[in-house]
C-alpha atoms as a PDB file:
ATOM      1  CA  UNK A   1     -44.635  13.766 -15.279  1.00  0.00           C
ATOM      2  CA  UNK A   2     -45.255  10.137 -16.097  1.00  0.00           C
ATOM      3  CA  UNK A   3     -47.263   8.326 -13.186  1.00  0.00           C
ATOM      4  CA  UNK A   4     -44.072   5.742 -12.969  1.00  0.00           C
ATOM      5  CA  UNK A   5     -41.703   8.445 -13.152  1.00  0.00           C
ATOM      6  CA  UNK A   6     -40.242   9.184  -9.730  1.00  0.00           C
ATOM      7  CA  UNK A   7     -40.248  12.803  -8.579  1.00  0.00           C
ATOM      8  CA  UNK A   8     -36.681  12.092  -7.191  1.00  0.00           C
ATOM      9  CA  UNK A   9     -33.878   9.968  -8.560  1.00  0.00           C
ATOM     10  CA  UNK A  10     -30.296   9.626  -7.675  1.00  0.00           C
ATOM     11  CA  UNK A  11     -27.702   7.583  -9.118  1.00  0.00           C
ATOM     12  CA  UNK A  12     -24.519   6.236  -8.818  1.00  0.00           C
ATOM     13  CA  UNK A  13     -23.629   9.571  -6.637  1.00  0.00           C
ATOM     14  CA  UNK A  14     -20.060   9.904  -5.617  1.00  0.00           C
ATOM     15  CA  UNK A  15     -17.898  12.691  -3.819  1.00  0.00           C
ATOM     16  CA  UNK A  16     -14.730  13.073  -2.752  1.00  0.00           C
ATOM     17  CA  UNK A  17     -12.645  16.374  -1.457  1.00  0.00           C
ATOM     18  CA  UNK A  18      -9.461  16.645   0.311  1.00  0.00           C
ATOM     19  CA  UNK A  19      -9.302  13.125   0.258  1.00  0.00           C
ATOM     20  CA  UNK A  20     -12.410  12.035   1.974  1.00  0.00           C
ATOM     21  CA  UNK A  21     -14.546   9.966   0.171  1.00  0.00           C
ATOM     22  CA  UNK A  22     -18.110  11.983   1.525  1.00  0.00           C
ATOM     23  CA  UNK A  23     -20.550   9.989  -1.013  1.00  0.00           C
ATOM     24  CA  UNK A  24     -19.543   6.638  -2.408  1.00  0.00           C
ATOM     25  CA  UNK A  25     -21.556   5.309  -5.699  1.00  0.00           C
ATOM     26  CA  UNK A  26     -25.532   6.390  -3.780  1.00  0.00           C
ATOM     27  CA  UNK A  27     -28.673   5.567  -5.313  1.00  0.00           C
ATOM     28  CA  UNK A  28     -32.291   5.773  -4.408  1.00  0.00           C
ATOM     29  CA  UNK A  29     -35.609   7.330  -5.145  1.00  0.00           C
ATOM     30  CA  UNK A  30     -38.416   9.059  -4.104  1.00  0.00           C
ATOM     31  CA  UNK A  31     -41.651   9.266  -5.310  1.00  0.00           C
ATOM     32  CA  UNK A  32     -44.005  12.428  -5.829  1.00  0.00           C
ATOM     33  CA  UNK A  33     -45.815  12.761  -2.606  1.00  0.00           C
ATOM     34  CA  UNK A  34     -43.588  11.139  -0.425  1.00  0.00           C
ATOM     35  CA  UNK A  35     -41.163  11.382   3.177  1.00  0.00           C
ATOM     36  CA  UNK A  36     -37.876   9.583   2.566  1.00  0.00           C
ATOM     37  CA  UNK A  37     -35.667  10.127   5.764  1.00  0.00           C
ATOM     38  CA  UNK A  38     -31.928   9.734   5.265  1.00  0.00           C
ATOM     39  CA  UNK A  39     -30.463   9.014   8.854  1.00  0.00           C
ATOM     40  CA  UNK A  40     -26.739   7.694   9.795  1.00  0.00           C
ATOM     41  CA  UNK A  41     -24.363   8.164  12.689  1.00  0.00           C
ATOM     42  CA  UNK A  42     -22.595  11.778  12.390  1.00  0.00           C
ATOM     43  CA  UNK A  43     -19.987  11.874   9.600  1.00  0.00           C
ATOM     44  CA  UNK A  44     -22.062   9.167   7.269  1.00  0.00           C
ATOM     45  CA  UNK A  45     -22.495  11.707   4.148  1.00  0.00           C
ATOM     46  CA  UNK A  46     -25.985  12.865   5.208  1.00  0.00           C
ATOM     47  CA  UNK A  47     -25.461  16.870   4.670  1.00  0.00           C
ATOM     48  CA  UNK A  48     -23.447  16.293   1.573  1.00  0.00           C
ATOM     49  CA  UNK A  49     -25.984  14.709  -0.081  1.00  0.00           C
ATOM     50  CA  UNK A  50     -28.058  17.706   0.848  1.00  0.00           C
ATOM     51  CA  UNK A  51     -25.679  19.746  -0.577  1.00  0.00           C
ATOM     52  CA  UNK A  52     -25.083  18.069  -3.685  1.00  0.00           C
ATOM     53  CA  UNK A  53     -28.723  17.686  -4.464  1.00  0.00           C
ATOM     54  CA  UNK A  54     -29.581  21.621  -4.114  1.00  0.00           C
ATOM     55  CA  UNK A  55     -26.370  22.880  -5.994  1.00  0.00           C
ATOM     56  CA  UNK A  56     -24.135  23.589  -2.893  1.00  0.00           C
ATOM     57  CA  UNK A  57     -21.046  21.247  -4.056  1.00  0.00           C
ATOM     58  CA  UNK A  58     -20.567  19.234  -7.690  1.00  0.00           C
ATOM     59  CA  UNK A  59     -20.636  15.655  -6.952  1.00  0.00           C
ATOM     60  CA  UNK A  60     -17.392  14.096  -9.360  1.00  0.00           C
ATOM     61  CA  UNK A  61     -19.585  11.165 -10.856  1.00  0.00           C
ATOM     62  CA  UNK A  62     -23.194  10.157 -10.427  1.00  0.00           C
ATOM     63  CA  UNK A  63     -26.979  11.579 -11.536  1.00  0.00           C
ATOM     64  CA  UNK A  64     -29.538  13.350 -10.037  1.00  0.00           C
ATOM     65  CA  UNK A  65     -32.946  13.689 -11.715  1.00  0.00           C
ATOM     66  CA  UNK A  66     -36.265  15.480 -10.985  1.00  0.00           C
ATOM     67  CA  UNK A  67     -39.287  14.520 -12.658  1.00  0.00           C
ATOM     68  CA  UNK A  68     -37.288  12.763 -15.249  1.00  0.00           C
ATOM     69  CA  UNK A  69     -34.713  15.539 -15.981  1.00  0.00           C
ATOM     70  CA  UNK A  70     -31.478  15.914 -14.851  1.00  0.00           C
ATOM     71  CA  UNK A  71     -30.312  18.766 -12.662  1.00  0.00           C
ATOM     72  CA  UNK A  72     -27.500  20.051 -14.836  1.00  0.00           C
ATOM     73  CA  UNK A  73     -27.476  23.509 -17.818  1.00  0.00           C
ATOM     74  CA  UNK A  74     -26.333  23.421 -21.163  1.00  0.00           C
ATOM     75  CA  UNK A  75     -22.840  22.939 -20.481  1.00  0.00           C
ATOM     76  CA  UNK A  76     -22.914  19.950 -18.714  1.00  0.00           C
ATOM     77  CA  UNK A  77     -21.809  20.783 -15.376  1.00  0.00           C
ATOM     78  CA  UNK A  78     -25.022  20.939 -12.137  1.00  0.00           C
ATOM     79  CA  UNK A  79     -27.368  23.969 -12.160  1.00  0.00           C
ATOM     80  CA  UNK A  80     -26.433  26.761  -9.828  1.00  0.00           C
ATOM     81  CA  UNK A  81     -29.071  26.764  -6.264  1.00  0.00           C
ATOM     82  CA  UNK A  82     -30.771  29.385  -7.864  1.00  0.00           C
ATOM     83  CA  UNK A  83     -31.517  27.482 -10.531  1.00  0.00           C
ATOM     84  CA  UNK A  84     -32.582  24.873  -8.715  1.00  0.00           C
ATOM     85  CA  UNK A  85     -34.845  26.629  -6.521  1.00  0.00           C
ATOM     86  CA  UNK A  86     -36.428  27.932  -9.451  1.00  0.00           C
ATOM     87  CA  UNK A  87     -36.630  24.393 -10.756  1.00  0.00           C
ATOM     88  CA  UNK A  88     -38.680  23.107  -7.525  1.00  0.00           C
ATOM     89  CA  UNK A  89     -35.559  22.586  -5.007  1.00  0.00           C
ATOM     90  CA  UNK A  90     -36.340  23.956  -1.922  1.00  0.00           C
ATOM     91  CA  UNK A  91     -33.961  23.510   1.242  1.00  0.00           C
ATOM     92  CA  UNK A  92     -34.918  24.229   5.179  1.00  0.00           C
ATOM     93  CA  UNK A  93     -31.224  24.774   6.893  1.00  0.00           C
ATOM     94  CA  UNK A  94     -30.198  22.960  10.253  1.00  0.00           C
ATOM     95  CA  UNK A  95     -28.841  26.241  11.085  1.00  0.00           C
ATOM     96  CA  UNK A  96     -30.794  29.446  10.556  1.00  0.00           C
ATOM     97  CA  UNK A  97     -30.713  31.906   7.760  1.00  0.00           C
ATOM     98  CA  UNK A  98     -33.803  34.798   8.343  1.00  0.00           C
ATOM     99  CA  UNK A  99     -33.292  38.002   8.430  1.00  0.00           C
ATOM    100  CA  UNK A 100     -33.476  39.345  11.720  1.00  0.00           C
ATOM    101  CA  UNK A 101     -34.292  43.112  11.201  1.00  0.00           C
ATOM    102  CA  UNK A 102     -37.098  42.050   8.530  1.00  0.00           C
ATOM    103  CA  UNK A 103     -40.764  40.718   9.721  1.00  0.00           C
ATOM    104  CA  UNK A 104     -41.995  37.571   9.603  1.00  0.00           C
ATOM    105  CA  UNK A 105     -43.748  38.456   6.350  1.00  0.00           C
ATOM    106  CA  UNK A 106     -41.227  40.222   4.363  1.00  0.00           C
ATOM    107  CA  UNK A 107     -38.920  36.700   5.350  1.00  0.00           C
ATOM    108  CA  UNK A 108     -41.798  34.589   3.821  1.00  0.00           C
ATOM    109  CA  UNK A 109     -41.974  36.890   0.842  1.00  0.00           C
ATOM    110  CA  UNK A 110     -37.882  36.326   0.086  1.00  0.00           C
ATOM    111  CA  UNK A 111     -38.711  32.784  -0.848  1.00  0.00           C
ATOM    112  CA  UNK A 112     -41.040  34.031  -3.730  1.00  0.00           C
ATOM    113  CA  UNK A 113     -37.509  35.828  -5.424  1.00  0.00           C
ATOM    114  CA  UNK A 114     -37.336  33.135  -8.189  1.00  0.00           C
ATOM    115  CA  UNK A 115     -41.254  33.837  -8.655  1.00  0.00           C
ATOM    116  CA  UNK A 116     -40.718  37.360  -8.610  1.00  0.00           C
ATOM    117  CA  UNK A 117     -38.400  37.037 -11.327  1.00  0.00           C
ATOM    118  CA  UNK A 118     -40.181  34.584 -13.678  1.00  0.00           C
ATOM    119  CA  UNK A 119     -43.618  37.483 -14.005  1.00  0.00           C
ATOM    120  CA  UNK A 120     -43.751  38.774 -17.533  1.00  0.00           C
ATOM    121  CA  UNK A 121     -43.933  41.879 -16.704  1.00  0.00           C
ATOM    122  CA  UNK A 122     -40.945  44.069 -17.279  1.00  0.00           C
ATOM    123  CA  UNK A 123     -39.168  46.802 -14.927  1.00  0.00           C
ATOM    124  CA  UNK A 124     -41.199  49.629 -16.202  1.00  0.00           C
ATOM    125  CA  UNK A 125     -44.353  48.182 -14.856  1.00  0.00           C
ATOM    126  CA  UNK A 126     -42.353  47.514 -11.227  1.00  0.00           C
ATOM    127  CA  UNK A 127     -41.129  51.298 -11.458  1.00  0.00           C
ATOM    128  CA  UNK A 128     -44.802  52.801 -12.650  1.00  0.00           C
ATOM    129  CA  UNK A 129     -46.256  50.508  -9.743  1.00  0.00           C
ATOM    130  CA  UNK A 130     -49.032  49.473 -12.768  1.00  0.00           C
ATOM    131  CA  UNK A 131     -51.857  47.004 -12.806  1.00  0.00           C
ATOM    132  CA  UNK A 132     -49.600  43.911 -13.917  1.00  0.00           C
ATOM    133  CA  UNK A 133     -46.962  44.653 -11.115  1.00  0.00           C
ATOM    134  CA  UNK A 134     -50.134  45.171  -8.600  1.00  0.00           C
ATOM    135  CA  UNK A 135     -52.034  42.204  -9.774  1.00  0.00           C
ATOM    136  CA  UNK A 136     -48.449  40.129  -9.411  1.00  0.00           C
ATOM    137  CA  UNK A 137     -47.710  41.794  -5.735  1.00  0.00           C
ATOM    138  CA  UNK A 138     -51.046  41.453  -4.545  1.00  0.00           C
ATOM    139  CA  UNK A 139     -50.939  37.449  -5.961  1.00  0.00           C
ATOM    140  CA  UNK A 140     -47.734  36.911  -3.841  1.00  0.00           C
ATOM    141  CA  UNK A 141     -48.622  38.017  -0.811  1.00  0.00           C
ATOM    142  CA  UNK A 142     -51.838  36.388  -1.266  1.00  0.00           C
ATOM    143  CA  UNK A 143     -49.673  33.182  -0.640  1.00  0.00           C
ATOM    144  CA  UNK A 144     -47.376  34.016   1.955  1.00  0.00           C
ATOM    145  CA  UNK A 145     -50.354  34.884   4.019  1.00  0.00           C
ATOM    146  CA  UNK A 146     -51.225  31.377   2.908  1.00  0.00           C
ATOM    147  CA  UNK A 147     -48.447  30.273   4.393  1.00  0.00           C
ATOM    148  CA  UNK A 148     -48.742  31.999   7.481  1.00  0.00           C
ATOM    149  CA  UNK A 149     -52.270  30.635   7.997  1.00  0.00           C
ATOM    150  CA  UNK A 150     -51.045  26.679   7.558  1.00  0.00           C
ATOM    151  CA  UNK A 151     -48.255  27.290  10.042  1.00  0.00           C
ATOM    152  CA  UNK A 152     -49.993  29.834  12.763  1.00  0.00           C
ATOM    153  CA  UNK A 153     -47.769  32.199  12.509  1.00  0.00           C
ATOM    154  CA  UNK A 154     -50.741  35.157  12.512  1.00  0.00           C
ATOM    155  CA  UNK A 155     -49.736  36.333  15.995  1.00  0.00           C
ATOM    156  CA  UNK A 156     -46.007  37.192  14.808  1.00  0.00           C
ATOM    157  CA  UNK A 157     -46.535  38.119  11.331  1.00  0.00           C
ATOM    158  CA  UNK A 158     -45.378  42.038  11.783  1.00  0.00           C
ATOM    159  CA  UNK A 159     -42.749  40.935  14.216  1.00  0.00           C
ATOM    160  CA  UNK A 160     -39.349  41.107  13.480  1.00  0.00           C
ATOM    161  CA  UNK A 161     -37.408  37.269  13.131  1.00  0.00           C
ATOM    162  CA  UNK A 162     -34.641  38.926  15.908  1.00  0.00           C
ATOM    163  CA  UNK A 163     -37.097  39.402  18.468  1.00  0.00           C
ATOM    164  CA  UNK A 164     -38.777  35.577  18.119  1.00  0.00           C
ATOM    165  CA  UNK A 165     -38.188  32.637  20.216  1.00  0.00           C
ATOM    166  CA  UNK A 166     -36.226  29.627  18.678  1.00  0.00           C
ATOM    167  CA  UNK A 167     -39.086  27.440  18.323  1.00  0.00           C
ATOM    168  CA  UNK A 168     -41.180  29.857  15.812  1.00  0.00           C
ATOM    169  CA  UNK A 169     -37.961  30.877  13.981  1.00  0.00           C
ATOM    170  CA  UNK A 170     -37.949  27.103  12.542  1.00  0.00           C
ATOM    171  CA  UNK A 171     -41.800  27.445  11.548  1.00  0.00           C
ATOM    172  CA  UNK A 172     -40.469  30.694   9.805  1.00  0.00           C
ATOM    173  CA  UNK A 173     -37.436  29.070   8.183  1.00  0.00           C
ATOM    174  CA  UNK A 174     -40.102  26.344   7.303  1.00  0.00           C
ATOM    175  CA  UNK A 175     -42.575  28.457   5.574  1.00  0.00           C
ATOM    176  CA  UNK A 176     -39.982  30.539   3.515  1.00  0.00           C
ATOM    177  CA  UNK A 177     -38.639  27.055   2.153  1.00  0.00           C
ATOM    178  CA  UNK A 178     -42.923  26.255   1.653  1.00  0.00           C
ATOM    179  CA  UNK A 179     -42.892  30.097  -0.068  1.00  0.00           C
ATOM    180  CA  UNK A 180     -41.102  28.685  -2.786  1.00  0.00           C
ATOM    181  CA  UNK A 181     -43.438  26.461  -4.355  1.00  0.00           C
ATOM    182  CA  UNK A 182     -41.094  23.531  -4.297  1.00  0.00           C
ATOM    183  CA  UNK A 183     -41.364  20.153  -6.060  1.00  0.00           C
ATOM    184  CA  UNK A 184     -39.187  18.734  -3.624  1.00  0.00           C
ATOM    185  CA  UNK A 185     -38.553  19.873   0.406  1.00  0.00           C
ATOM    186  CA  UNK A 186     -34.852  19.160   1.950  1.00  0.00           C
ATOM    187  CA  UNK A 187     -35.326  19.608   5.483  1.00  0.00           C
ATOM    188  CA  UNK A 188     -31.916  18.995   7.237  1.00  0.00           C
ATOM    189  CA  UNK A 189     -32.571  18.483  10.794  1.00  0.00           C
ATOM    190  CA  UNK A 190     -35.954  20.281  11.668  1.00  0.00           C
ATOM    191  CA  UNK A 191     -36.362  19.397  15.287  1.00  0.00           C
ATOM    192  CA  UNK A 192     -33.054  20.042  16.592  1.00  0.00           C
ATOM    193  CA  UNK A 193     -32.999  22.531  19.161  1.00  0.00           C
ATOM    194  CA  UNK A 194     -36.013  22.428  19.884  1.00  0.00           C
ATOM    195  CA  UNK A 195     -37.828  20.536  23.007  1.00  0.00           C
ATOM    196  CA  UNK A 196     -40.856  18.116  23.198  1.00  0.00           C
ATOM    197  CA  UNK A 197     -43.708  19.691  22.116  1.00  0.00           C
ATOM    198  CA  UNK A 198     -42.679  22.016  19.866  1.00  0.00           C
ATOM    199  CA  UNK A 199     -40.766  19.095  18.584  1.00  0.00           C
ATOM    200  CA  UNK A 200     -44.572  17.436  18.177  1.00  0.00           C
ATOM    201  CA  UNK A 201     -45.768  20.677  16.290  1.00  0.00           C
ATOM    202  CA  UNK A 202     -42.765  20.506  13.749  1.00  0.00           C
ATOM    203  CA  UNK A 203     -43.599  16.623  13.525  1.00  0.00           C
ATOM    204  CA  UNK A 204     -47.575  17.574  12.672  1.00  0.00           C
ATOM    205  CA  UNK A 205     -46.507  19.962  10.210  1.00  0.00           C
ATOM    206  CA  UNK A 206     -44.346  18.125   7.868  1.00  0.00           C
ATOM    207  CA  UNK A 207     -46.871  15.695   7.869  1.00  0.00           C
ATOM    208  CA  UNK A 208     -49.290  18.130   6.491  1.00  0.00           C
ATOM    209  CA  UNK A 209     -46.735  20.093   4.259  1.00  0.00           C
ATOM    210  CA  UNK A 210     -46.878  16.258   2.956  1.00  0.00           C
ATOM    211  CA  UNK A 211     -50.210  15.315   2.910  1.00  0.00           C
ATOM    212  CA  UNK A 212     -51.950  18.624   2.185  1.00  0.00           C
ATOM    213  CA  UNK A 213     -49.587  19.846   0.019  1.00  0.00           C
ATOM    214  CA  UNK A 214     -48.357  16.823  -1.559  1.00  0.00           C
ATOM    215  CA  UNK A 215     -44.697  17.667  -1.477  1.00  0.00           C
ATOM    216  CA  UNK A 216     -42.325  15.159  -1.659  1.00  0.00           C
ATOM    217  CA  UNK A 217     -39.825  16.046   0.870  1.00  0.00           C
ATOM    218  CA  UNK A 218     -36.049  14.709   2.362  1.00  0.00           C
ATOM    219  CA  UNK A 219     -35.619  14.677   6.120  1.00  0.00           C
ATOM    220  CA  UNK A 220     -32.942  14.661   7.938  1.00  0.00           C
ATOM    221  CA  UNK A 221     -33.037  14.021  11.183  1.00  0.00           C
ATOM    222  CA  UNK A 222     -31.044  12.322  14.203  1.00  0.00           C
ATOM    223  CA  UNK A 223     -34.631  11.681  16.111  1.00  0.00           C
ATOM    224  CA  UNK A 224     -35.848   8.226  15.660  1.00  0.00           C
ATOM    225  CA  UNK A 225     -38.792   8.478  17.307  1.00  0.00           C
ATOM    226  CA  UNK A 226     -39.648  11.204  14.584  1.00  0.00           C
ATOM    227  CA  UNK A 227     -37.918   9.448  11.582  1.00  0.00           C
ATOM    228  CA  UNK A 228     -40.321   6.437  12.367  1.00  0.00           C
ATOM    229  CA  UNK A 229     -43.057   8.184  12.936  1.00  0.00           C
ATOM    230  CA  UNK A 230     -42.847  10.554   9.963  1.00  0.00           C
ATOM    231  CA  UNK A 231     -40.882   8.779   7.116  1.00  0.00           C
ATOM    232  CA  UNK A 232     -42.411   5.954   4.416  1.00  0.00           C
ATOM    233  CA  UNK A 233     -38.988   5.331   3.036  1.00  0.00           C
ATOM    234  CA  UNK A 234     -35.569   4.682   4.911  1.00  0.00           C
ATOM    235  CA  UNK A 235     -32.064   5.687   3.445  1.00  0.00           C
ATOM    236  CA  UNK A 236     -28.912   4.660   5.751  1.00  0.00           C
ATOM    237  CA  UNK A 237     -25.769   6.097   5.140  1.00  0.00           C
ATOM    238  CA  UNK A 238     -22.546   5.115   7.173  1.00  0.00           C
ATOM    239  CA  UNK A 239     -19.059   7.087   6.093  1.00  0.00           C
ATOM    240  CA  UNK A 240     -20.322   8.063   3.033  1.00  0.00           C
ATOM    241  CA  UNK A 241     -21.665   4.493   1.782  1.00  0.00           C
ATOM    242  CA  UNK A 242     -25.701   3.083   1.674  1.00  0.00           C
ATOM    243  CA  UNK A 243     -25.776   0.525   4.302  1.00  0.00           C
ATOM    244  CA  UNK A 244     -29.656  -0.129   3.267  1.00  0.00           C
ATOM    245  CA  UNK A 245     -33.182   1.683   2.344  1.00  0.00           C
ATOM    246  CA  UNK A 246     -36.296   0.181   3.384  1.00  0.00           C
ATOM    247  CA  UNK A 247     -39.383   1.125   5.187  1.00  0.00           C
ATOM    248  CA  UNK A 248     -38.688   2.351   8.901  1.00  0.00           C
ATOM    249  CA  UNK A 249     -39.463  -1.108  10.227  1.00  0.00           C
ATOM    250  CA  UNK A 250     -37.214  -3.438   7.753  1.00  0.00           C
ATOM    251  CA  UNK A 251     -34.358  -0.870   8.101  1.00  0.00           C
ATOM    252  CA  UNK A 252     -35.039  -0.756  12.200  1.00  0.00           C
ATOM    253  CA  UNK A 253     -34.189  -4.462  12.288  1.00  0.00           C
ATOM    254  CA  UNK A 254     -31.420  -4.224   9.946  1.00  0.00           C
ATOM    255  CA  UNK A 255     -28.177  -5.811  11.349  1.00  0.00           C
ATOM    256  CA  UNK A 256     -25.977  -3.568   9.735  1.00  0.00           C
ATOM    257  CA  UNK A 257     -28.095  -0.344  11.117  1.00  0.00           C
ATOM    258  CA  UNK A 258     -27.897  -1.894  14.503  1.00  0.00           C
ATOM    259  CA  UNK A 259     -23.821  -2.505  13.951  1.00  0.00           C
ATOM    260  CA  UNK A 260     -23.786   1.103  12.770  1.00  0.00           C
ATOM    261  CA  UNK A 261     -25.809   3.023  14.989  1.00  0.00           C
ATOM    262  CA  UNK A 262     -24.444   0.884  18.586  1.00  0.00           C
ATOM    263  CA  UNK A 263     -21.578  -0.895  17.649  1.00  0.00           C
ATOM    264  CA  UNK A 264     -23.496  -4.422  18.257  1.00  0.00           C
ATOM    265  CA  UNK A 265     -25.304  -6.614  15.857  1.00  0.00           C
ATOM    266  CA  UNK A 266     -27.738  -7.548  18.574  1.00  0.00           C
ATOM    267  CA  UNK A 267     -31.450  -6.861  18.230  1.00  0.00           C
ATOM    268  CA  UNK A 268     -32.150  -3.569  19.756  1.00  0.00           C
ATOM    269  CA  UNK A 269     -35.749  -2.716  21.235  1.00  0.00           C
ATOM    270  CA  UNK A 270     -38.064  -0.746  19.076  1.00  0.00           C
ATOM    271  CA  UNK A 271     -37.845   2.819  19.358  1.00  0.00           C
END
């Protein structure tokens, strides 16, 4: 990738269904390395664009580009999620998705699937358990234990994601979307549910999946305090249109983000 290149670009995105115009004619980007937050009242598009970038819905018009290419196959029309995810789109739900009779560690290891499916090594080697499938096996879990290690999650590795509190169930969900080896990290509300300090742990591990990983990542989030905190870049969206992008404290003091957010165009305190 060209050092000018961005590791995300989106333009011109539009989408419409039933009527409602969700996305009207979005554009921004996001550098490799990066937090860009998107934020906007509830209803402003924010999910949608989540689900447009990682394959969920087909946007009617618009582009979206990582490291230079766009995200669609050979006829024309967006890459599937899987394809994506094998592509470096990787996407932490609001709501979660583990499997609760399956341990911490066999959840981690379902985000390595696309890896899993990319080894050379073909289904004879799997059945004969030989050294290539070993050496593969052994390489995955290598990582997922990885994983485990940057998040803490050694105390509940065995445990089963059914029997684990809320709180560590997000660091799971977190670390399967991490699993995947992704270019670029949707997480789509990380912190809700959860209360103040583990709320603080989530916030101190995005900001290393960031700056020790180097993974440019999309947050969602309805927390300002966090979004300030966490995020370099600033996209508003209000009913489906950009109202601004900027760094948290030019779009803070943004009259239109003020209008949006309390109805008022007066200056608000700082969060």
């Amino acid at each position: 990738m060209n050092a000018s290149t961005p590791r995300l670009e989106i333009r011109n995105l539009s989408l419409a269904f039933s009527g409602v115009q969700a996305l009207k004619d979005i554009s921004f980007s996001a550098t490799a390395g990066s937090l860009t937050s998107i934020i906007g009242p509830n209803g402003a598009g924010k999910t949608s664009l989540f689900n447009c970038i990682s394959g969920l819905v087909e946007p009617q018009s618009g582009v979206i580009c990582l490291d230079g290419k766009e995200l669609k196959g050979a006829d024309d029309k967006g890459l599937e999620p899987h394809d994506r995810a094998a592509f470096g789109v990787a996407r932490m739900f609001q709501n979660l998705a583990l499997y609760e009779h399956l341990s911490v560690v066999d959840n981690l290891l379902v985000g390595r699937h696309h890896l899993f499916k990319q080894e050379k090594h073909g289904w004879l080697q799997d059945l004969f358990w030989m050294p290539s499938a070993k050496a593969a096996e052994v390489a995955h879990r290598r990582r997922v234990e990885e994983i485990i290690d940057f998040l803490h999650l050694e105390a509940v590795r065995k445990s089963y994601a059914g029997v684990l509190p809320y709180g560590v169930l997000k660091r799971v969900e977190l670390g399967r979307a991490l699993c995947m080896e992704p270019k670029l990290l949707l997480l789509d509300e990380p912190a809700a549910g959860l209360n103040q300090e583990e709320t603080e742990d989530m916030a101190r591990f995005i900001l290393d999946v960031k700056e020790e990983l180097g993974i440019t990542i999309l947050l969602i989030e309805h927390d300002l305090h966090l979004v300030m905190d966490l995020a370099d870049r600033v996209v508003v969206l209000d009913f489906g249109q950009m109202l601004t992008e900027g760094t948290p404290e030019e779009v803070r003091d943004h009259p239109e983000v003020i209008r949006a957010y309390t109805g008022s165009s007066a200056p608000q305190e700082a969060p």
